[in-house]
N, C-alpha and C. Protein backbone atom coordinates (compact mmCIF):
# COMPACT_ATOMS: atom_id res chain seq x y z
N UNK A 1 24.51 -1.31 11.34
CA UNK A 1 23.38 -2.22 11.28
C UNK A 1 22.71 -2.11 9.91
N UNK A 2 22.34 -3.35 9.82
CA UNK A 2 21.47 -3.05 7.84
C UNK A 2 20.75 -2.75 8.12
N UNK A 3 19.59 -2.19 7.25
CA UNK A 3 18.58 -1.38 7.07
C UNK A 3 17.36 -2.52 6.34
N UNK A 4 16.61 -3.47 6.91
CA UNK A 4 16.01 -4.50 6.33
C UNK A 4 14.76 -3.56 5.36
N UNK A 5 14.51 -2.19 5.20
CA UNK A 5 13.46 -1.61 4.64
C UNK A 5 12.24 -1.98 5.19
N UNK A 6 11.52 -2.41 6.06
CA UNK A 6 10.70 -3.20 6.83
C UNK A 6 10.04 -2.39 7.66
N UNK A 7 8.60 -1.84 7.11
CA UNK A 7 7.61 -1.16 8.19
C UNK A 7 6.56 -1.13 8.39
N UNK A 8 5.64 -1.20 9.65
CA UNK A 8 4.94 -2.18 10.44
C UNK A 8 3.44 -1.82 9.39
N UNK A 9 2.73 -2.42 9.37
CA UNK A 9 1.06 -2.40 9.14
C UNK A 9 0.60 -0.52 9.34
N UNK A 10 0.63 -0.15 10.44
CA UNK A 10 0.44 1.26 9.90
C UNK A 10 1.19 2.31 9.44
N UNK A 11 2.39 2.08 9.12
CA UNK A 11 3.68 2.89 8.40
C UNK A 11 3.36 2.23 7.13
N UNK A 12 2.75 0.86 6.54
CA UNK A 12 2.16 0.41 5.06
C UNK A 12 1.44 1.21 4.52
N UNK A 13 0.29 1.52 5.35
CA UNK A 13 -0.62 1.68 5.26
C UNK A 13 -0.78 3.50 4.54
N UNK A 14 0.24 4.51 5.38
CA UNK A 14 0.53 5.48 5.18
C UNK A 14 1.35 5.78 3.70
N UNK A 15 1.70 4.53 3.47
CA UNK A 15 3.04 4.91 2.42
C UNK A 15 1.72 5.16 0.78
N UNK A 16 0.66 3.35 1.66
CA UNK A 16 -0.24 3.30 -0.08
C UNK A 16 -1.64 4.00 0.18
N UNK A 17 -1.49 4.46 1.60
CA UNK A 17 -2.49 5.59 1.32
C UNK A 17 -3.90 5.18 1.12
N UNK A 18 -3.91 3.78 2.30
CA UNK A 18 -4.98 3.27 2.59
C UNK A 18 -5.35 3.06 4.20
N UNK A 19 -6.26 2.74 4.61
CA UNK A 19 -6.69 2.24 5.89
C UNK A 19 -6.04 0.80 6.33
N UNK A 20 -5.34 1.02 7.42
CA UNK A 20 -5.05 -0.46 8.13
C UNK A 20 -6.03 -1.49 7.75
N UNK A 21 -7.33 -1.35 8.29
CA UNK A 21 -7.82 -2.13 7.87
C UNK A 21 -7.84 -2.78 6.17
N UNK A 22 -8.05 -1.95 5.46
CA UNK A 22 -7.86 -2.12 3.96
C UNK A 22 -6.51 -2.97 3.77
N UNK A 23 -5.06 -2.38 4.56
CA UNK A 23 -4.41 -3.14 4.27
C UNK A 23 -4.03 -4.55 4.91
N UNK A 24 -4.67 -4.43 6.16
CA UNK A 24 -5.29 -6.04 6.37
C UNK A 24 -5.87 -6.98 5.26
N UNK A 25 -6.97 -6.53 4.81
CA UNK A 25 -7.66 -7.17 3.60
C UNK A 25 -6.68 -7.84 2.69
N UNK A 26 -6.10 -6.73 1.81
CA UNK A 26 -4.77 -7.12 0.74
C UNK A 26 -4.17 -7.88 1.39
N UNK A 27 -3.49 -8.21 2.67
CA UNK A 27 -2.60 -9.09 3.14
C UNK A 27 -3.22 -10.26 3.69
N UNK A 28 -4.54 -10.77 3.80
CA UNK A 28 -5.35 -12.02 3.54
C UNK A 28 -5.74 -12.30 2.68
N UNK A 29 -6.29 -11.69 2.15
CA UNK A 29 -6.08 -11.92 0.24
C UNK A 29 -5.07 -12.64 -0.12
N UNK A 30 -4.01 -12.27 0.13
CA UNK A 30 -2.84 -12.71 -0.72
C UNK A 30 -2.05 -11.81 -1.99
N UNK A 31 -2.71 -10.42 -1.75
CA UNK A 31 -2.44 -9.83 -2.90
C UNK A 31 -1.55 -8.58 -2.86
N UNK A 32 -0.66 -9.02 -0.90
CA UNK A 32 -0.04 -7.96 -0.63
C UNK A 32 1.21 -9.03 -0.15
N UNK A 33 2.44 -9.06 -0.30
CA UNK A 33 3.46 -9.86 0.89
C UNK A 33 3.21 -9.09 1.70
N UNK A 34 4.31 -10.30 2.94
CA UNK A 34 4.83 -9.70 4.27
C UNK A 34 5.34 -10.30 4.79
N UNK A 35 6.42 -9.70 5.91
CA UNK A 35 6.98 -10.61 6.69
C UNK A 35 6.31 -10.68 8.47
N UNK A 36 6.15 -12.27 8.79
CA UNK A 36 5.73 -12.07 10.17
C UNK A 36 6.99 -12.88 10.88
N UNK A 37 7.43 -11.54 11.75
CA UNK A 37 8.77 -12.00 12.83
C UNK A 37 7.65 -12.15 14.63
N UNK A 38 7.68 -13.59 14.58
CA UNK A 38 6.86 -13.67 15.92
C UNK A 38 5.65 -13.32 15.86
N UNK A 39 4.80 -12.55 16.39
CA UNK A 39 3.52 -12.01 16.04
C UNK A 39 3.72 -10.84 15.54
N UNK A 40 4.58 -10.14 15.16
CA UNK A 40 4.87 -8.60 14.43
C UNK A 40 4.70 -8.55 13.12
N UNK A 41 3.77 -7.79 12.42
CA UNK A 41 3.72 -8.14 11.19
C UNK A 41 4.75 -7.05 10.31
N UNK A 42 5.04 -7.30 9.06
CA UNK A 42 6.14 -5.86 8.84
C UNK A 42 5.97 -6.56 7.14
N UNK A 43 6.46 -5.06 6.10
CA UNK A 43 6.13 -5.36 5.10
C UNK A 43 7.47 -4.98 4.37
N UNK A 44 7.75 -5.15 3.16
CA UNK A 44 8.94 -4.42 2.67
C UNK A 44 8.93 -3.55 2.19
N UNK A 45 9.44 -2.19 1.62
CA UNK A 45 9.09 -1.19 1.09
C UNK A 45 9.21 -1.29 -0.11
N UNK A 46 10.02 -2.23 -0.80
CA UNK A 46 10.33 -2.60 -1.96
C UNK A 46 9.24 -3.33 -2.57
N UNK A 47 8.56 -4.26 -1.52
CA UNK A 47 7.25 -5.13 -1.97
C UNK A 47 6.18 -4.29 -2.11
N UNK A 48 6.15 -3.00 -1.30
CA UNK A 48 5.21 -1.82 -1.53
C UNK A 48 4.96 -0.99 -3.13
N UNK A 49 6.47 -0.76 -3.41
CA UNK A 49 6.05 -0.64 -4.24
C UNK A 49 6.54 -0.96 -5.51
N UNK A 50 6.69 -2.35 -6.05
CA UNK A 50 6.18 -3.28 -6.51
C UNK A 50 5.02 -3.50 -6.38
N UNK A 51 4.11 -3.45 -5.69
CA UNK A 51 2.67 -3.44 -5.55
C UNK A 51 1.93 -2.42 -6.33
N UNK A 52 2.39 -1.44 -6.00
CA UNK A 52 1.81 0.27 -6.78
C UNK A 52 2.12 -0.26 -8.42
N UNK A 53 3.37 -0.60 -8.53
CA UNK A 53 3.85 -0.61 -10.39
C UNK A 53 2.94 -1.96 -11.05
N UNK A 54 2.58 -2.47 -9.85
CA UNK A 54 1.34 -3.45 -10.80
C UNK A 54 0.44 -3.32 -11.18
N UNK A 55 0.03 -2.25 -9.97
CA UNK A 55 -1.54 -1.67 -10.41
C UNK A 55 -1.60 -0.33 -11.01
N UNK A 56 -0.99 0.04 -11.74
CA UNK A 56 -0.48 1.33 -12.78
C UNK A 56 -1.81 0.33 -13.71
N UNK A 57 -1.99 1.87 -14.24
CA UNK A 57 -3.01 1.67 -15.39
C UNK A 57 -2.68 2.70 -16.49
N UNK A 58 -2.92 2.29 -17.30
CA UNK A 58 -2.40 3.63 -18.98
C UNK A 58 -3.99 3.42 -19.52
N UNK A 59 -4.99 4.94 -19.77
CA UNK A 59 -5.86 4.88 -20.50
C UNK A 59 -5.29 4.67 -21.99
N UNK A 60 -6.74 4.97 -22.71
CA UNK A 60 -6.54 4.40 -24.54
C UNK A 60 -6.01 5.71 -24.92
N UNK A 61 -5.92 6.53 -24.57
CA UNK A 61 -5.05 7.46 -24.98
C UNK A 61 -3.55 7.55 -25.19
N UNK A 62 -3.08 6.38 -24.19
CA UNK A 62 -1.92 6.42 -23.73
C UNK A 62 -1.15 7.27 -22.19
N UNK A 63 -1.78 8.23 -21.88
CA UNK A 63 -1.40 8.59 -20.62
C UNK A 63 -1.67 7.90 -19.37
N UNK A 64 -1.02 7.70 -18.50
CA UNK A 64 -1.31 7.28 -16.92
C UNK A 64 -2.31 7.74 -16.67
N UNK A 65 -2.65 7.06 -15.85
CA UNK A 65 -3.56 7.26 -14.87
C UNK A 65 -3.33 7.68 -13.27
């Protein structure tokens, strides 16, 4: 069986290390994908983090943040 990478609203939530609710927010926003199969909501892990590498920040120093 394939492995669609696909896990639910609170397995998201755990990965970015926010509150369900919080990641409710981002995903009405519009500033999170997802996939909805029926009423199940599910996210990709790949879209996760793609999400994280956007919001990377480098101070004026040059190091991460």
């Amino acid at each position: 069986m394939m492995d669609l990478g696909l896990v639910n609203t609170k397995e998201a939530a755990e990965i970015l290390r926010v509150s369900p609710s919080a990641l409710h927010k981002m995903r009405n926003e519009g500033e999170l994908p997802f996939v909805k199969l029926g009423r199940k909501v599910f996210f990709k892990k790949s879209s996760l983090a793609e999400y994280v590498d956007s919001k990377q920040q480098v101070n004026v120093t040059g190091e991460t943040k």
